[in-house]
C-alpha atoms as a PDB file:
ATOM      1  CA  UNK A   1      16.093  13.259  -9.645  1.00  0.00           C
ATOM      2  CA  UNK A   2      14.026  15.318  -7.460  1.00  0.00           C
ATOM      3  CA  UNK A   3      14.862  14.273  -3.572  1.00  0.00           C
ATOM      4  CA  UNK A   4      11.226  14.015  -2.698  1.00  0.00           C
ATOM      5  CA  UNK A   5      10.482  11.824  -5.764  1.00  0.00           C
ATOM      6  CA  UNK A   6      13.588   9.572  -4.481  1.00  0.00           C
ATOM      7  CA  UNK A   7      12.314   9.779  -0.606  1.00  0.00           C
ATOM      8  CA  UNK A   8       8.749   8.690  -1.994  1.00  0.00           C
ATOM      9  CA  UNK A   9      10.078   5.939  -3.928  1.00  0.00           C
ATOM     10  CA  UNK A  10      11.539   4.306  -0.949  1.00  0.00           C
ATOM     11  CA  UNK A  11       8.535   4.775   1.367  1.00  0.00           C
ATOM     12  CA  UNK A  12       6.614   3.221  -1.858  1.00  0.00           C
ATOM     13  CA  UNK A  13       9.339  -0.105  -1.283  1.00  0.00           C
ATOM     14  CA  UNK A  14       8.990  -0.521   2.315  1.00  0.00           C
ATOM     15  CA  UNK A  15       4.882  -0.535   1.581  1.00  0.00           C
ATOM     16  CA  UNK A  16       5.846  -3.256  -1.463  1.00  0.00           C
ATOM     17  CA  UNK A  17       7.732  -4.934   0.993  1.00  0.00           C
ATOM     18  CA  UNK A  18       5.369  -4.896   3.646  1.00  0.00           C
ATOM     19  CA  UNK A  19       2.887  -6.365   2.030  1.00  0.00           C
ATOM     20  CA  UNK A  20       4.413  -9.093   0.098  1.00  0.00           C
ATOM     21  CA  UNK A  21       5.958 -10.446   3.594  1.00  0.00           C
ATOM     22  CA  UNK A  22       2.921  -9.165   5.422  1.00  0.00           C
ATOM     23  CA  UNK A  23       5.146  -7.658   7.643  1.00  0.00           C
ATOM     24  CA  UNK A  24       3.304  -5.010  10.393  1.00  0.00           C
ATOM     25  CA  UNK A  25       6.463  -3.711  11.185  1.00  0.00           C
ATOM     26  CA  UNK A  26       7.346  -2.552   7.765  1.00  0.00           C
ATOM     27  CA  UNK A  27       3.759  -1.126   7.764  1.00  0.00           C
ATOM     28  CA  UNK A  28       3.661   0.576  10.642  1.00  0.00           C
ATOM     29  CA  UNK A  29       7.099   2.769   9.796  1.00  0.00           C
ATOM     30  CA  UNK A  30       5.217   3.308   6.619  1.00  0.00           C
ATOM     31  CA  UNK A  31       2.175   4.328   7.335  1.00  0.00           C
ATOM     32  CA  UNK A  32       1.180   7.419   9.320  1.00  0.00           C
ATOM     33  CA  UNK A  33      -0.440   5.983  13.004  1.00  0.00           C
ATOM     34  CA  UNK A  34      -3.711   8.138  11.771  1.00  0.00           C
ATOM     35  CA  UNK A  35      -4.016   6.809   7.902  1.00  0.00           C
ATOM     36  CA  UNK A  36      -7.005   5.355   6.976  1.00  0.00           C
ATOM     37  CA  UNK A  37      -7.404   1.977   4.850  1.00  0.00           C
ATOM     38  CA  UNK A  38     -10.784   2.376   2.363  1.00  0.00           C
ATOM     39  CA  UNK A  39     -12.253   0.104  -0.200  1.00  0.00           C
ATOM     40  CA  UNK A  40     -15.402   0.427  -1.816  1.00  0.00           C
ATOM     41  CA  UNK A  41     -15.026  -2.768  -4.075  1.00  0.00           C
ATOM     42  CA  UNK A  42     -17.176  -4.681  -2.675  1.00  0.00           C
ATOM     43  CA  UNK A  43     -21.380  -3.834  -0.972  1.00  0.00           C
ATOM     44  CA  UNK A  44     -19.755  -2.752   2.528  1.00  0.00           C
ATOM     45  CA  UNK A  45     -17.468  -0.092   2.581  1.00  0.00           C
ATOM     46  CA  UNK A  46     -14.289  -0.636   4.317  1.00  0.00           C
ATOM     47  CA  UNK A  47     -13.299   2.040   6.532  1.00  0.00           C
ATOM     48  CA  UNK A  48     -10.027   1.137   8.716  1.00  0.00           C
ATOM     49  CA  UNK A  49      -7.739   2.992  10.851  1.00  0.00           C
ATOM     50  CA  UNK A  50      -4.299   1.373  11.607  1.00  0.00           C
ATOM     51  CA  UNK A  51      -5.617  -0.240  15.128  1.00  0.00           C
ATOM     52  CA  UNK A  52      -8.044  -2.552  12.870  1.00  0.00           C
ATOM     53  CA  UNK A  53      -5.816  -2.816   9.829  1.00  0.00           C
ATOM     54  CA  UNK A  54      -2.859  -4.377  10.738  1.00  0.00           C
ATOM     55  CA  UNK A  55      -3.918  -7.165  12.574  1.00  0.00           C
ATOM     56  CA  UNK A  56      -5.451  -8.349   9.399  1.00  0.00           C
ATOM     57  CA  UNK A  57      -2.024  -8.420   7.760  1.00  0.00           C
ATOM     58  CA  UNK A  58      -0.464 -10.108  10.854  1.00  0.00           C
ATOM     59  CA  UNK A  59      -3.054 -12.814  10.248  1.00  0.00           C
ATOM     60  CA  UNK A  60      -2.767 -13.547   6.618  1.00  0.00           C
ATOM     61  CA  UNK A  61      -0.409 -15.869   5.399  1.00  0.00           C
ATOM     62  CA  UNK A  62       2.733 -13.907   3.117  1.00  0.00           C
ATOM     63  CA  UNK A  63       2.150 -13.929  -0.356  1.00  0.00           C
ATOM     64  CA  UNK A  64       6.228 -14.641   0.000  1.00  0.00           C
ATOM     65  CA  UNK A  65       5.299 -17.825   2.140  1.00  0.00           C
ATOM     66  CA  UNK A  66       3.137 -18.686  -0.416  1.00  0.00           C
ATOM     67  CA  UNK A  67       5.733 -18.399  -2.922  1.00  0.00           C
ATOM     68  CA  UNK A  68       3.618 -15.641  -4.821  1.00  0.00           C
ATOM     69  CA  UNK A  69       5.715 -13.997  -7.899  1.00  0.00           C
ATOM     70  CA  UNK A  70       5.951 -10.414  -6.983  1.00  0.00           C
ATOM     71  CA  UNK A  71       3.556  -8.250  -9.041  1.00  0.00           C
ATOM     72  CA  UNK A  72       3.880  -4.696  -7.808  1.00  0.00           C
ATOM     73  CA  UNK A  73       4.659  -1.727  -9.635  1.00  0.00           C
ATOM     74  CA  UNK A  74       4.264   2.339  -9.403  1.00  0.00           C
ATOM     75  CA  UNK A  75       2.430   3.739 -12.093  1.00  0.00           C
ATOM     76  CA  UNK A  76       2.818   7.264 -10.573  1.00  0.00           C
ATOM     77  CA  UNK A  77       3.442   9.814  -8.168  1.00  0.00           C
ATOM     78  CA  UNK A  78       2.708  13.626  -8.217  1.00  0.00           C
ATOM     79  CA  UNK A  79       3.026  15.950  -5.713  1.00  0.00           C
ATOM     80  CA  UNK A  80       1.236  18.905  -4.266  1.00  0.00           C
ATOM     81  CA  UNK A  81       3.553  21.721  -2.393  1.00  0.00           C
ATOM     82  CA  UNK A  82       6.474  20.419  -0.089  1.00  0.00           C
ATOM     83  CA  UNK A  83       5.136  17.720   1.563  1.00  0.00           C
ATOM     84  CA  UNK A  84       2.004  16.314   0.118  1.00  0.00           C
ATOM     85  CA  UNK A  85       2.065  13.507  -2.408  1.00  0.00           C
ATOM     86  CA  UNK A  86       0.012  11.329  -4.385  1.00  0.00           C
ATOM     87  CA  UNK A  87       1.250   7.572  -5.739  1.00  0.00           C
ATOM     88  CA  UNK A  88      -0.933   5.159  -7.565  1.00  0.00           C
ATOM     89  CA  UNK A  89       0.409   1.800  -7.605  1.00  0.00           C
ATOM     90  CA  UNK A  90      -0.654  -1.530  -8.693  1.00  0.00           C
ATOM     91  CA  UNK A  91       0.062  -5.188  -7.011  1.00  0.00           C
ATOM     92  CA  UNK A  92      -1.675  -8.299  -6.425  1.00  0.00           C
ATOM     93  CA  UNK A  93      -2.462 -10.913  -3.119  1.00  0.00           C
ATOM     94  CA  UNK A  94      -3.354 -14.100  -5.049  1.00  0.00           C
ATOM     95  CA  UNK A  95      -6.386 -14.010  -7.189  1.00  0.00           C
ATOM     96  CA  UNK A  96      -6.952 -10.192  -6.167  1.00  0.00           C
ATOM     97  CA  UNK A  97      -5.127  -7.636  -7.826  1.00  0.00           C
ATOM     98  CA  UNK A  98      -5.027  -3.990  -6.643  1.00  0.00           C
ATOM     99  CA  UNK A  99      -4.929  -0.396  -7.931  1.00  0.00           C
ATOM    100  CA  UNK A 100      -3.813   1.670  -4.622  1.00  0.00           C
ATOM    101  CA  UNK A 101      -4.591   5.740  -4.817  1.00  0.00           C
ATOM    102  CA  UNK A 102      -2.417   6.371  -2.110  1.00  0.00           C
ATOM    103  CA  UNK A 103      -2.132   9.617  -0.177  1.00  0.00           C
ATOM    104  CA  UNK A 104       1.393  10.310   1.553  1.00  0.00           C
ATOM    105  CA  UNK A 105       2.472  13.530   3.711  1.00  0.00           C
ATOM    106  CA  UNK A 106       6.300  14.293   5.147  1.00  0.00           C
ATOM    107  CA  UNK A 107       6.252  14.698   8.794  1.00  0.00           C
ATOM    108  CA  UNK A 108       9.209  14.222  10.887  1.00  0.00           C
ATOM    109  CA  UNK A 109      11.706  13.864   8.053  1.00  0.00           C
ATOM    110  CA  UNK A 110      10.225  11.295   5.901  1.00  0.00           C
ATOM    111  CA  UNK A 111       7.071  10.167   3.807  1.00  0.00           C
ATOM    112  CA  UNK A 112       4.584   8.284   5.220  1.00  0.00           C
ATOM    113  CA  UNK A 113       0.815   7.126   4.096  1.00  0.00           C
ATOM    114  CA  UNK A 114      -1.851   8.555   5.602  1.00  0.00           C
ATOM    115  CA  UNK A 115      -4.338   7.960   3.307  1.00  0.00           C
ATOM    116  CA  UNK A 116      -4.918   4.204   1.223  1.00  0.00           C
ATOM    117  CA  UNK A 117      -7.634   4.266  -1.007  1.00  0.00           C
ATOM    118  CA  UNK A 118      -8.018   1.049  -3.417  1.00  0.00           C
ATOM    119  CA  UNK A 119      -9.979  -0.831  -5.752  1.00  0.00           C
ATOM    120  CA  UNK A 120      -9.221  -4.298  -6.537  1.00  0.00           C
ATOM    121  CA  UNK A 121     -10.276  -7.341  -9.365  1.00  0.00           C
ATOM    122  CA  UNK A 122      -9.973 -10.954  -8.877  1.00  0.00           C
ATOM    123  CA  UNK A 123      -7.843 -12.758 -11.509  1.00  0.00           C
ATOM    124  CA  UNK A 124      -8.319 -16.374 -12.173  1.00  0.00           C
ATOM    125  CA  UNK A 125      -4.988 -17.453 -11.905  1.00  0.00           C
ATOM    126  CA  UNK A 126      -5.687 -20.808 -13.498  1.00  0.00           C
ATOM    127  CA  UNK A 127      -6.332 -19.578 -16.536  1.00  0.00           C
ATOM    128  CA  UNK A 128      -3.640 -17.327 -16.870  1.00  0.00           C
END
């Protein structure tokens, strides 16, 4: 297996981890301090940096607290020279469930998002 592919992989499980314990720490060592956080979903654009961002995950209750089933998955990652990737990756918060374009760039030794770009659905979980 390619090293970068690996190296991505595991940045891609800290951000899977991250999120399902809402955990800003895990975040923060994943995501570049400049990334942006975008979603178009809904009327108002959502632009973020990591200052506004995080918080918002520091606020919300785990989906682990909630006793969520993990539903996260990469559906693919290509890359563009040395140190420039691209990962879309699917996983859900309750009732919303996510496709992530994510943008990630090597600096320092290791992958890191700088760029999250998503779209999500909301999924009646009821009737499921």
């Amino acid at each position: 297996m390619d090293p970068r592919y690996a190296a991505v992989v595991d940045a891609l499980s800290d951000y899977f981890d991250g999120l399902y314990l809402s955990d800003t720490d895990i975040l923060s060592r994943v995501f570049h301090p400049d990334a942006r956080y975008v979603c178009a979903t809904e009327p108002t654009l959502v632009n973020f940096g990591m200052d506004e961002y995080l918080p918002i995950v520091a606020r919300r209750p785990s989906p682990a607290s909630r006793g969520e089933e993990r539903r996260d998955r990469i559906a693919g990652i290509e890359f563009a020279g040395p140190a420039t990737a691209f990962a879309r990756v699917h996983c859900a918060i309750g009732p919303k469930h996510f496709t992530d374009f994510l943008t990630l760039i090597e600096t320092d030794g290791r992958w890191r998002i700088i760029a999250k770009v998503f779209h999500f659905d909301l999924v009646d979980t009821a009737a499921a």
